[in-house]
PDB file of N, CA and C in Angstrom:
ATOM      1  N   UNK A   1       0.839  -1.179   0.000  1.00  0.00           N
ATOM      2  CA  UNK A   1       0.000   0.000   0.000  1.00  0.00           C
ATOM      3  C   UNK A   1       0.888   1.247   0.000  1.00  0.00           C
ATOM      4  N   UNK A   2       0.798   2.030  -0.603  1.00  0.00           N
ATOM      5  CA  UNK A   2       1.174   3.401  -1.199  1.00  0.00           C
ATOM      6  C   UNK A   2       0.585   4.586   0.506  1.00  0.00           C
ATOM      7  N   UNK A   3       2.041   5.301   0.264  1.00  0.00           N
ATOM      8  CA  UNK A   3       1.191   6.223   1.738  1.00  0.00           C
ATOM      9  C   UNK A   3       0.470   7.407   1.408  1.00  0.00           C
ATOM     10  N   UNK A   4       0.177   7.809   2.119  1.00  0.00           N
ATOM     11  CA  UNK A   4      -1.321   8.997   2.564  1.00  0.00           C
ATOM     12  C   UNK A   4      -0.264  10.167   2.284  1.00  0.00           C
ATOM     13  N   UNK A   5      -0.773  11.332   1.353  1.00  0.00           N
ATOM     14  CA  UNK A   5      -0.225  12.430   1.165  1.00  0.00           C
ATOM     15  C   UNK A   5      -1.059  13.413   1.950  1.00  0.00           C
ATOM     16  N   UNK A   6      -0.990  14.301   2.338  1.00  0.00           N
ATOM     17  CA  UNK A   6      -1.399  15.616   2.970  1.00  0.00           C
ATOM     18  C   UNK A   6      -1.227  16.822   1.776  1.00  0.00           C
ATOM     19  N   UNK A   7      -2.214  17.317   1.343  1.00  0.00           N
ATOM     20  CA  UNK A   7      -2.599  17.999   0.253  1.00  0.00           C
ATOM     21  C   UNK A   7      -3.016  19.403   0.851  1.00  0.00           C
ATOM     22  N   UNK A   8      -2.017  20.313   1.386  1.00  0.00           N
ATOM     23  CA  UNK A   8      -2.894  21.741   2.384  1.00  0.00           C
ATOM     24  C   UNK A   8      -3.209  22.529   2.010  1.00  0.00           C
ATOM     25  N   UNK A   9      -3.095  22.594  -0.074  1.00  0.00           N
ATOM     26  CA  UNK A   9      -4.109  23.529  -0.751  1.00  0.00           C
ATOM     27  C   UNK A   9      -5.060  23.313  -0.964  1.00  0.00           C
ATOM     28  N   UNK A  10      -5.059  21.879  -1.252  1.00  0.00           N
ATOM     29  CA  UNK A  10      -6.542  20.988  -1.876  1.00  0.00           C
ATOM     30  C   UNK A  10      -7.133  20.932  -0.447  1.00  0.00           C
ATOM     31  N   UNK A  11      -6.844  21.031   0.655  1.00  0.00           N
ATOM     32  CA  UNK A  11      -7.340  20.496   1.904  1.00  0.00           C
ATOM     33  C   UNK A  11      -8.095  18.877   1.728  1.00  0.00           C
ATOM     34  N   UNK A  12      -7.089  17.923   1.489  1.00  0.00           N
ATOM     35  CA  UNK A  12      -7.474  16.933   1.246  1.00  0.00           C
ATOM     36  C   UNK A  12      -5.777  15.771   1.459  1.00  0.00           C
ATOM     37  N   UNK A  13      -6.473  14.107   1.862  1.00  0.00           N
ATOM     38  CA  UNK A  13      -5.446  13.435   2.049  1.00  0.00           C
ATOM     39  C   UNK A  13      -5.597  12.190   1.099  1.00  0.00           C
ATOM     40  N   UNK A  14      -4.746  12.036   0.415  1.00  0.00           N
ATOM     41  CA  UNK A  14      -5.323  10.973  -0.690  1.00  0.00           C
ATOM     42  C   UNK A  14      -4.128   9.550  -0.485  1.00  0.00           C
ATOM     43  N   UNK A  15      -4.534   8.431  -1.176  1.00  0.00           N
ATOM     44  CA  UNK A  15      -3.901   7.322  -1.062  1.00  0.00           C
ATOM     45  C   UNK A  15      -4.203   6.525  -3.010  1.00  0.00           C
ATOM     46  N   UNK A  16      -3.006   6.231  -3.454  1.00  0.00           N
ATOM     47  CA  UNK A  16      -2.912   6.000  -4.980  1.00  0.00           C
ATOM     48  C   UNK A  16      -2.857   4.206  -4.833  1.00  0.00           C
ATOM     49  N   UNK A  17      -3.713   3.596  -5.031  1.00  0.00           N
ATOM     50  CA  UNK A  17      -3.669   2.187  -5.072  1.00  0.00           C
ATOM     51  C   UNK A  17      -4.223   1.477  -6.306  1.00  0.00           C
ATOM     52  N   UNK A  18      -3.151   0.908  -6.822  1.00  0.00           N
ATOM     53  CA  UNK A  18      -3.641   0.238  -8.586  1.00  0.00           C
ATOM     54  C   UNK A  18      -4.114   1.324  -9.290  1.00  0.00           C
ATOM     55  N   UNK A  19      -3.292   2.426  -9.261  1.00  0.00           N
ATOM     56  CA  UNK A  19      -3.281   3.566 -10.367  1.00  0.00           C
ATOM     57  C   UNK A  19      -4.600   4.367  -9.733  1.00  0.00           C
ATOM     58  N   UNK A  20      -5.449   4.145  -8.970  1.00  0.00           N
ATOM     59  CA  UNK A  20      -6.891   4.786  -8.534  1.00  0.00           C
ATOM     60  C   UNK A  20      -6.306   5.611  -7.072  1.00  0.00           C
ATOM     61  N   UNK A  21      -7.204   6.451  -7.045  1.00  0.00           N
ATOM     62  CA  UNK A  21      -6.972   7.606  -5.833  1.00  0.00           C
ATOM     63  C   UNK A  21      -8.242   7.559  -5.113  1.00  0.00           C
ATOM     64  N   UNK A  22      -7.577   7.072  -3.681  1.00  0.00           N
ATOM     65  CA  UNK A  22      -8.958   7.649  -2.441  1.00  0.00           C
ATOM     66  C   UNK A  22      -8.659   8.561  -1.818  1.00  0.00           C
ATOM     67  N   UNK A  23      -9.541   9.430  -1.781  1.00  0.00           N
ATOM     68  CA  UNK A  23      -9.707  10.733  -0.980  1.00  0.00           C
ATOM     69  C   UNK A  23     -10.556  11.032   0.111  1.00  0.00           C
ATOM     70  N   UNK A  24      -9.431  11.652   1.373  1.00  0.00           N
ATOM     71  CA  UNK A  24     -10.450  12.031   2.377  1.00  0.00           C
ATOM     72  C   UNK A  24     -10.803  13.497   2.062  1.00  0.00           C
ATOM     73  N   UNK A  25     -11.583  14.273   2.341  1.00  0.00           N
ATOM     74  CA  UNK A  25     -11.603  15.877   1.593  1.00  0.00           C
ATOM     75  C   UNK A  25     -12.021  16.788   2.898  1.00  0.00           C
ATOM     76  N   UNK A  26     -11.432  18.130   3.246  1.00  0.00           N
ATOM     77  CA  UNK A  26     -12.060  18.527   4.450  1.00  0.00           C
ATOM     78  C   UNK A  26     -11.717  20.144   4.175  1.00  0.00           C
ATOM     79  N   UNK A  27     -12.364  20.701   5.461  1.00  0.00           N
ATOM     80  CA  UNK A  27     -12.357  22.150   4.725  1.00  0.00           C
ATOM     81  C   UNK A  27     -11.906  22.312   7.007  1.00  0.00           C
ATOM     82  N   UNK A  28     -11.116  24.003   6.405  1.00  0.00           N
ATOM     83  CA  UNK A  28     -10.610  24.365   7.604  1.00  0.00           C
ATOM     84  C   UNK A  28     -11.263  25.527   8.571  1.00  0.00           C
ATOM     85  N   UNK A  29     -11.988  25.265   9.356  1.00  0.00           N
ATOM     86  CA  UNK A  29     -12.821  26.381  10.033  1.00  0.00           C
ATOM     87  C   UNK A  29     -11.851  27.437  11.102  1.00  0.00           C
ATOM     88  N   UNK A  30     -11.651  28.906  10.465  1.00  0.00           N
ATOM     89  CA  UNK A  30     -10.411  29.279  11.350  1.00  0.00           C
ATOM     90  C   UNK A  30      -9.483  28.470  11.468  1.00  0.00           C
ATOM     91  N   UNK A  31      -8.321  29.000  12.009  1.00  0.00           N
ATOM     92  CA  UNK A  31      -7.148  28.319  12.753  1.00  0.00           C
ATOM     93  C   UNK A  31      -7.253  26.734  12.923  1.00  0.00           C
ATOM     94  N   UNK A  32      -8.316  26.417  13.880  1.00  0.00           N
ATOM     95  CA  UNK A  32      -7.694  25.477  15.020  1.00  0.00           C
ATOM     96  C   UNK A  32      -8.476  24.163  14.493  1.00  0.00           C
ATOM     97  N   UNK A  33      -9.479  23.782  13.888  1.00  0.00           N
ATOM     98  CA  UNK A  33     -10.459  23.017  13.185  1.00  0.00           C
ATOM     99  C   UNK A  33     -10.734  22.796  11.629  1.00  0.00           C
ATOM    100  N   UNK A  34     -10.331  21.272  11.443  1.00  0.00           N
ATOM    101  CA  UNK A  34     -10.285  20.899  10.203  1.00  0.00           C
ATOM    102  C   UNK A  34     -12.385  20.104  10.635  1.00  0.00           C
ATOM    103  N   UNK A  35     -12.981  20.281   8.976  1.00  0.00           N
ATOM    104  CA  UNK A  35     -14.228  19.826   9.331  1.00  0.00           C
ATOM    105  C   UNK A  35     -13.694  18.761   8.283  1.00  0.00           C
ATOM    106  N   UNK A  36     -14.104  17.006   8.920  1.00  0.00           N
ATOM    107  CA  UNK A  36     -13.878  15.939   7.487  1.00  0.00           C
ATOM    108  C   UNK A  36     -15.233  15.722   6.671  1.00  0.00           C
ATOM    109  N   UNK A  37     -15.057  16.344   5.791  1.00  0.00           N
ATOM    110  CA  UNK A  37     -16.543  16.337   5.189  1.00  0.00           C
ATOM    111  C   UNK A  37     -16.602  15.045   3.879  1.00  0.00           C
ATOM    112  N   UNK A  38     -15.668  14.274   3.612  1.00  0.00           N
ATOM    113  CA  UNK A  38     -15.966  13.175   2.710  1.00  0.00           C
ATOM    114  C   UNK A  38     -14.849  12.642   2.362  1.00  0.00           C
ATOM    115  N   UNK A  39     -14.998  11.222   2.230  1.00  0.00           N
ATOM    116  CA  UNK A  39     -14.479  10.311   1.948  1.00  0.00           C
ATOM    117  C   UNK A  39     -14.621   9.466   0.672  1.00  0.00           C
ATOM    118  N   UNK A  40     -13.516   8.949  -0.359  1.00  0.00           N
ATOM    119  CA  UNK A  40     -14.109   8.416  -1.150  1.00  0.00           C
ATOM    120  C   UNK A  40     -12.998   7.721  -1.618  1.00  0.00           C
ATOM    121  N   UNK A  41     -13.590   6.375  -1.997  1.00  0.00           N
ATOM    122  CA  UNK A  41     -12.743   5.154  -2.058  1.00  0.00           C
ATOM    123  C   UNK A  41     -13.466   4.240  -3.583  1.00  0.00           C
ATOM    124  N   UNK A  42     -12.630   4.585  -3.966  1.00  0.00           N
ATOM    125  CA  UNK A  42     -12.991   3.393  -5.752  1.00  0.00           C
ATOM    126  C   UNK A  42     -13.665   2.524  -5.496  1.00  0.00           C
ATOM    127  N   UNK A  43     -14.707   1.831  -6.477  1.00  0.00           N
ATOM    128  CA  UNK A  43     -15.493   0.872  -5.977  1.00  0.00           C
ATOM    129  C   UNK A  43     -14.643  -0.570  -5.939  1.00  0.00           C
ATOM    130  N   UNK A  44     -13.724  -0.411  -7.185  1.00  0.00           N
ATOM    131  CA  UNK A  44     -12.737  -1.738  -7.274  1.00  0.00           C
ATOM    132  C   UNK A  44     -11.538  -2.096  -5.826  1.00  0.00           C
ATOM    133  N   UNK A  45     -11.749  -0.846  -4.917  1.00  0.00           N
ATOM    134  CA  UNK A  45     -11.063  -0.953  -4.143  1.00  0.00           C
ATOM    135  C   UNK A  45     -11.706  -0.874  -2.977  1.00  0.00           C
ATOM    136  N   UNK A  46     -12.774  -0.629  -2.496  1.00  0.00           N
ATOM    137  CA  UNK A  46     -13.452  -1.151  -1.298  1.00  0.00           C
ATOM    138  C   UNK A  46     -13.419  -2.070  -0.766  1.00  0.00           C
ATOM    139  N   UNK A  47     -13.459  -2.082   0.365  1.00  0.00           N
ATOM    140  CA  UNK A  47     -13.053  -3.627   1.445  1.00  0.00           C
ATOM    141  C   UNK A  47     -11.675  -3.447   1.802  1.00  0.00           C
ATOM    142  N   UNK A  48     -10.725  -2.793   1.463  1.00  0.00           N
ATOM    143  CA  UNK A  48      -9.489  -3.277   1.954  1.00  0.00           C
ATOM    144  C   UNK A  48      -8.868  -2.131   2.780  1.00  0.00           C
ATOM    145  N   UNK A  49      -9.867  -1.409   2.975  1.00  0.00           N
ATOM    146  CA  UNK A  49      -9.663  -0.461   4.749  1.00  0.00           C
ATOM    147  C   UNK A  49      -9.171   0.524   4.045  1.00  0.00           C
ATOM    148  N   UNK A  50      -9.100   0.969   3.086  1.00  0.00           N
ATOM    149  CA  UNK A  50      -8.321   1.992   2.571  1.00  0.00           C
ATOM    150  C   UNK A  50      -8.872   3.202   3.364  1.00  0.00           C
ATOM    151  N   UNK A  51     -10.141   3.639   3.207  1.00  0.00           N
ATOM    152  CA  UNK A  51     -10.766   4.838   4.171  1.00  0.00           C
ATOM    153  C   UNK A  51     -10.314   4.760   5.315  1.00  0.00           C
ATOM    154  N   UNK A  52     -10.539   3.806   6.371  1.00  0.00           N
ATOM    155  CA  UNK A  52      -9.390   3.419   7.675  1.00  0.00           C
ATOM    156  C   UNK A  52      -8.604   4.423   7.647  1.00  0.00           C
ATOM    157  N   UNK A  53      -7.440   4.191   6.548  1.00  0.00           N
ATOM    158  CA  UNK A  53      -6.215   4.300   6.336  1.00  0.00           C
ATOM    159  C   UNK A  53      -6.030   5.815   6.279  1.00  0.00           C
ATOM    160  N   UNK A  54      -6.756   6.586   5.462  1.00  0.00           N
ATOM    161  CA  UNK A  54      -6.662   7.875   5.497  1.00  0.00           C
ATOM    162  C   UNK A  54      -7.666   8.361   6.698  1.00  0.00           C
ATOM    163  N   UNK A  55      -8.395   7.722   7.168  1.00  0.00           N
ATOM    164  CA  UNK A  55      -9.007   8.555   8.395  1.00  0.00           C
ATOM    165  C   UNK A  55      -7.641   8.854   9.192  1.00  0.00           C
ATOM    166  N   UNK A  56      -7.445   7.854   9.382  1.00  0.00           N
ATOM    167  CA  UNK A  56      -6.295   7.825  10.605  1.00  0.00           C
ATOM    168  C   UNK A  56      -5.049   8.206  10.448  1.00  0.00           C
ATOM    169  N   UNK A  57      -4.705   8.655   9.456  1.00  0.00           N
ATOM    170  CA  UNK A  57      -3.769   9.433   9.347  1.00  0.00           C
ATOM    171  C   UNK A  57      -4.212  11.225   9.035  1.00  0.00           C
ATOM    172  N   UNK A  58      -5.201  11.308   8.536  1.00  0.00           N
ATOM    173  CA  UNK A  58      -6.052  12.598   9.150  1.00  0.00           C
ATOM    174  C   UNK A  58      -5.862  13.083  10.518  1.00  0.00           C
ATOM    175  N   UNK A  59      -6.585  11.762  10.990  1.00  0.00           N
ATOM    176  CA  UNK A  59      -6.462  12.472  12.393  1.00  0.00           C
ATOM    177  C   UNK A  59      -5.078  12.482  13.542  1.00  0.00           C
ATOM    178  N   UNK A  60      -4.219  11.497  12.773  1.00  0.00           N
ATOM    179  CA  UNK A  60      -3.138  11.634  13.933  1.00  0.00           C
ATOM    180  C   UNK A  60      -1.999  12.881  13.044  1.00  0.00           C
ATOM    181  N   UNK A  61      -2.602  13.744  12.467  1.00  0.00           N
ATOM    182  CA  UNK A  61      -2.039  15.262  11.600  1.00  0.00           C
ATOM    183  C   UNK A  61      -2.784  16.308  12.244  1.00  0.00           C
ATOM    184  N   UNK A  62      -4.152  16.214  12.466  1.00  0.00           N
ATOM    185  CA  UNK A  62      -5.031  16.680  13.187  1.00  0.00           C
ATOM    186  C   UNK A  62      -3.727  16.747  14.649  1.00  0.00           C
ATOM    187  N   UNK A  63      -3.780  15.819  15.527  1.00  0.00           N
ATOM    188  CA  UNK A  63      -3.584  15.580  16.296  1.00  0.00           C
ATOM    189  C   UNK A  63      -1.916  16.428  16.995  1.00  0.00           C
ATOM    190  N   UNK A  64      -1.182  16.087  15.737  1.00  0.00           N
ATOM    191  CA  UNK A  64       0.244  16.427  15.209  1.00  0.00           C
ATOM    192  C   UNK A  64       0.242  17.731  15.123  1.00  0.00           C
ATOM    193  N   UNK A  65      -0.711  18.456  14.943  1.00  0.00           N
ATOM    194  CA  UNK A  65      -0.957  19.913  14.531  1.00  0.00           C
ATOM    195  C   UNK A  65      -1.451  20.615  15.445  1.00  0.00           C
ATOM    196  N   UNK A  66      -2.470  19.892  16.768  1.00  0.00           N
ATOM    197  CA  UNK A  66      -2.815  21.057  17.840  1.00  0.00           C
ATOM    198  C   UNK A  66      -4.227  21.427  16.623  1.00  0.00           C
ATOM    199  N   UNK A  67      -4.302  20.305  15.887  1.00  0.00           N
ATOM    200  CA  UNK A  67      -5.996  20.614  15.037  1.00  0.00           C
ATOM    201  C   UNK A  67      -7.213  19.990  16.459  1.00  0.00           C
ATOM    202  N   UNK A  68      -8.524  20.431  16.293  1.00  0.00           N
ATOM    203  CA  UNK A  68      -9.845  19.620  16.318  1.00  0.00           C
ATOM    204  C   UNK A  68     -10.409  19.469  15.220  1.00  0.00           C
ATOM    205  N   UNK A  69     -11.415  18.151  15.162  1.00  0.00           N
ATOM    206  CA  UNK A  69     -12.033  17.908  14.257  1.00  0.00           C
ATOM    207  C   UNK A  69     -13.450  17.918  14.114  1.00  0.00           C
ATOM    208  N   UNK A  70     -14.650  17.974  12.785  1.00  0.00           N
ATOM    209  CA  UNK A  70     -15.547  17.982  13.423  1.00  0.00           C
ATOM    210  C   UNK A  70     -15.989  16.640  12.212  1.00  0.00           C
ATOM    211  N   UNK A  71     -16.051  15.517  13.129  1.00  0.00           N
ATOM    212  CA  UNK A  71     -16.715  14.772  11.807  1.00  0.00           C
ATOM    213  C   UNK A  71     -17.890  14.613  11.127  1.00  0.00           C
ATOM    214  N   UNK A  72     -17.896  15.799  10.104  1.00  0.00           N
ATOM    215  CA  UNK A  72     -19.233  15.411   9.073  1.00  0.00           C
ATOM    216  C   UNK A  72     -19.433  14.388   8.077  1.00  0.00           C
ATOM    217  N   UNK A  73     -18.510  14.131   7.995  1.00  0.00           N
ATOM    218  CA  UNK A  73     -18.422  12.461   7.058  1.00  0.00           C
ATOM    219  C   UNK A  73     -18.847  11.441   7.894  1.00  0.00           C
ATOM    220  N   UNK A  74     -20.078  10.291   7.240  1.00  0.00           N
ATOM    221  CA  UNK A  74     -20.459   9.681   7.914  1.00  0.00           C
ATOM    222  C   UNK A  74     -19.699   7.953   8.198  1.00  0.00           C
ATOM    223  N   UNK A  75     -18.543   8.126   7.544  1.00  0.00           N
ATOM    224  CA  UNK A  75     -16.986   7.230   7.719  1.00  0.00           C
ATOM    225  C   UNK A  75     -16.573   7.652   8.798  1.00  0.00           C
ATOM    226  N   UNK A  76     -16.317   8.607   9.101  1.00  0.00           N
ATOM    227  CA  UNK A  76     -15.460   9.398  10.055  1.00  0.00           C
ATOM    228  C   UNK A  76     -15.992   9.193  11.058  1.00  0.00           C
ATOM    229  N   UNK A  77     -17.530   9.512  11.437  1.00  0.00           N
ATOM    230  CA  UNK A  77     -17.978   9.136  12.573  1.00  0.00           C
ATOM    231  C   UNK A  77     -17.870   7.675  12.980  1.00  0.00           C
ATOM    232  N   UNK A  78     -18.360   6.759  11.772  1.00  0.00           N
ATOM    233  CA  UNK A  78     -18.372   5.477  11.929  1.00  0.00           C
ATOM    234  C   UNK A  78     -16.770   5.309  13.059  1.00  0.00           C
ATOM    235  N   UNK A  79     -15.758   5.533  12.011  1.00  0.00           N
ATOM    236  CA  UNK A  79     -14.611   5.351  13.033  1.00  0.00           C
ATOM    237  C   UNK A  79     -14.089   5.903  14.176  1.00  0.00           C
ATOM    238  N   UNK A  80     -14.260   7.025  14.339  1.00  0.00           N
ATOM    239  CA  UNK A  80     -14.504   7.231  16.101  1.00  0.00           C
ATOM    240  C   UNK A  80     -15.307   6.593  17.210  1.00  0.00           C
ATOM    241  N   UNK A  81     -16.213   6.073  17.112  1.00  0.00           N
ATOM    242  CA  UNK A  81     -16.843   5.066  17.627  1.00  0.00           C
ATOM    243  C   UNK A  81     -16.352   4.076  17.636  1.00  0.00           C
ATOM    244  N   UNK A  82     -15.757   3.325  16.702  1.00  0.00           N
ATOM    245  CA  UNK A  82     -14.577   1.989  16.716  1.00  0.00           C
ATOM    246  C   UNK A  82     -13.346   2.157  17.439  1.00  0.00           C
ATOM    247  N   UNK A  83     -12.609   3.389  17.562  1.00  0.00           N
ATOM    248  CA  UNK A  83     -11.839   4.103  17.560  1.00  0.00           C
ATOM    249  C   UNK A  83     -11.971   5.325  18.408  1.00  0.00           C
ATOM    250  N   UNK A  84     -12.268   5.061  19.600  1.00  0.00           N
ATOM    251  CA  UNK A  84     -12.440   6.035  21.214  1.00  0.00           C
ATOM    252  C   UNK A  84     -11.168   7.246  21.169  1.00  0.00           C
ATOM    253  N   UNK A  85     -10.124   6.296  21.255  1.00  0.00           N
ATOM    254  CA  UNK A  85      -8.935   6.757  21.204  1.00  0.00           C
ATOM    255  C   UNK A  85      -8.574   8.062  20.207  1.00  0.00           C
ATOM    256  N   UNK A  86      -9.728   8.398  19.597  1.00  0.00           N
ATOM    257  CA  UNK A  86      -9.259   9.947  18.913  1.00  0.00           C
ATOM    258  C   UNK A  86     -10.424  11.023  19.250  1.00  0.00           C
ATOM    259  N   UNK A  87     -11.125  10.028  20.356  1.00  0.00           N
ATOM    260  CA  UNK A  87     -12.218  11.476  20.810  1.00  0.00           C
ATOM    261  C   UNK A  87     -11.624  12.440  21.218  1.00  0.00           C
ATOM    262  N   UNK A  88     -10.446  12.500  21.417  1.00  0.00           N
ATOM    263  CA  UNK A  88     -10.308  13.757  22.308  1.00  0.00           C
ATOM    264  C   UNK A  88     -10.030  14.809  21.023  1.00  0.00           C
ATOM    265  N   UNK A  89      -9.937  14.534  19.985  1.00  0.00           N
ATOM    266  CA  UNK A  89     -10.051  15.359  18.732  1.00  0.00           C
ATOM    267  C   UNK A  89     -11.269  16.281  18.167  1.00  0.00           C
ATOM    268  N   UNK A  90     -12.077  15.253  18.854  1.00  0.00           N
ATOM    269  CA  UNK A  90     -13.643  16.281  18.403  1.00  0.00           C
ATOM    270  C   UNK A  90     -13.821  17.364  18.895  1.00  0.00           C
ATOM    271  N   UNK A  91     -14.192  18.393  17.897  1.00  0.00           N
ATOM    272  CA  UNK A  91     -14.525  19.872  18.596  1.00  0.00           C
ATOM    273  C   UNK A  91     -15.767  20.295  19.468  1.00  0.00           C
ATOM    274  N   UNK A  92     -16.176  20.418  20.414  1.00  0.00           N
ATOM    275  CA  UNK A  92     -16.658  20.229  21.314  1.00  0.00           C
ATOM    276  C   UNK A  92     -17.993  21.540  21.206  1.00  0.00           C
TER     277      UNK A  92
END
């Protein structure tokens, strides 16, 4: 697997697997808060955690950065709930 780029014009983190690109996409509210507003993963490539993959490196950049997050993507939420361990990221 190919790693997660950080894109801080596009405000977006993408992952290149078998020539196809998944994208997490998010927009920056002020300073201190990235909002993750979508996720998107090839259909030929679903199942193999790829979204996982860029959530979580989202958020441990988030994290890396002194960011909060607010998850509007309904991936994102899914994985905080699996994944406790990055509540303390949510913007409150």
């Amino acid at each position: 697997m190919n790693e997660v780029k950080h894109d801080k014009q596009s405000r977006n983190f993408t992952l290149i697997e078998d020539g196809l690109e998944a994208r997490l996409d998010y927009s920056e509210i002020g300073k201190g808060i990235w909002n993750l507003t979508h996720t998107f993963v090839p259909g030929s490539l679903r199942g193999k955690g790829l979204a996982s993959v860029l959530v979580k490196a989202a958020l441990e950049e988030a994290r890396k950065s002194d960011k909060k997050i607010i998850p509007s993507c309904s991936y994102v939420e899914t994985f905080l709930k699996r994944n406790p361990d990055y509540s303390d990221l949510v913007s409150k």
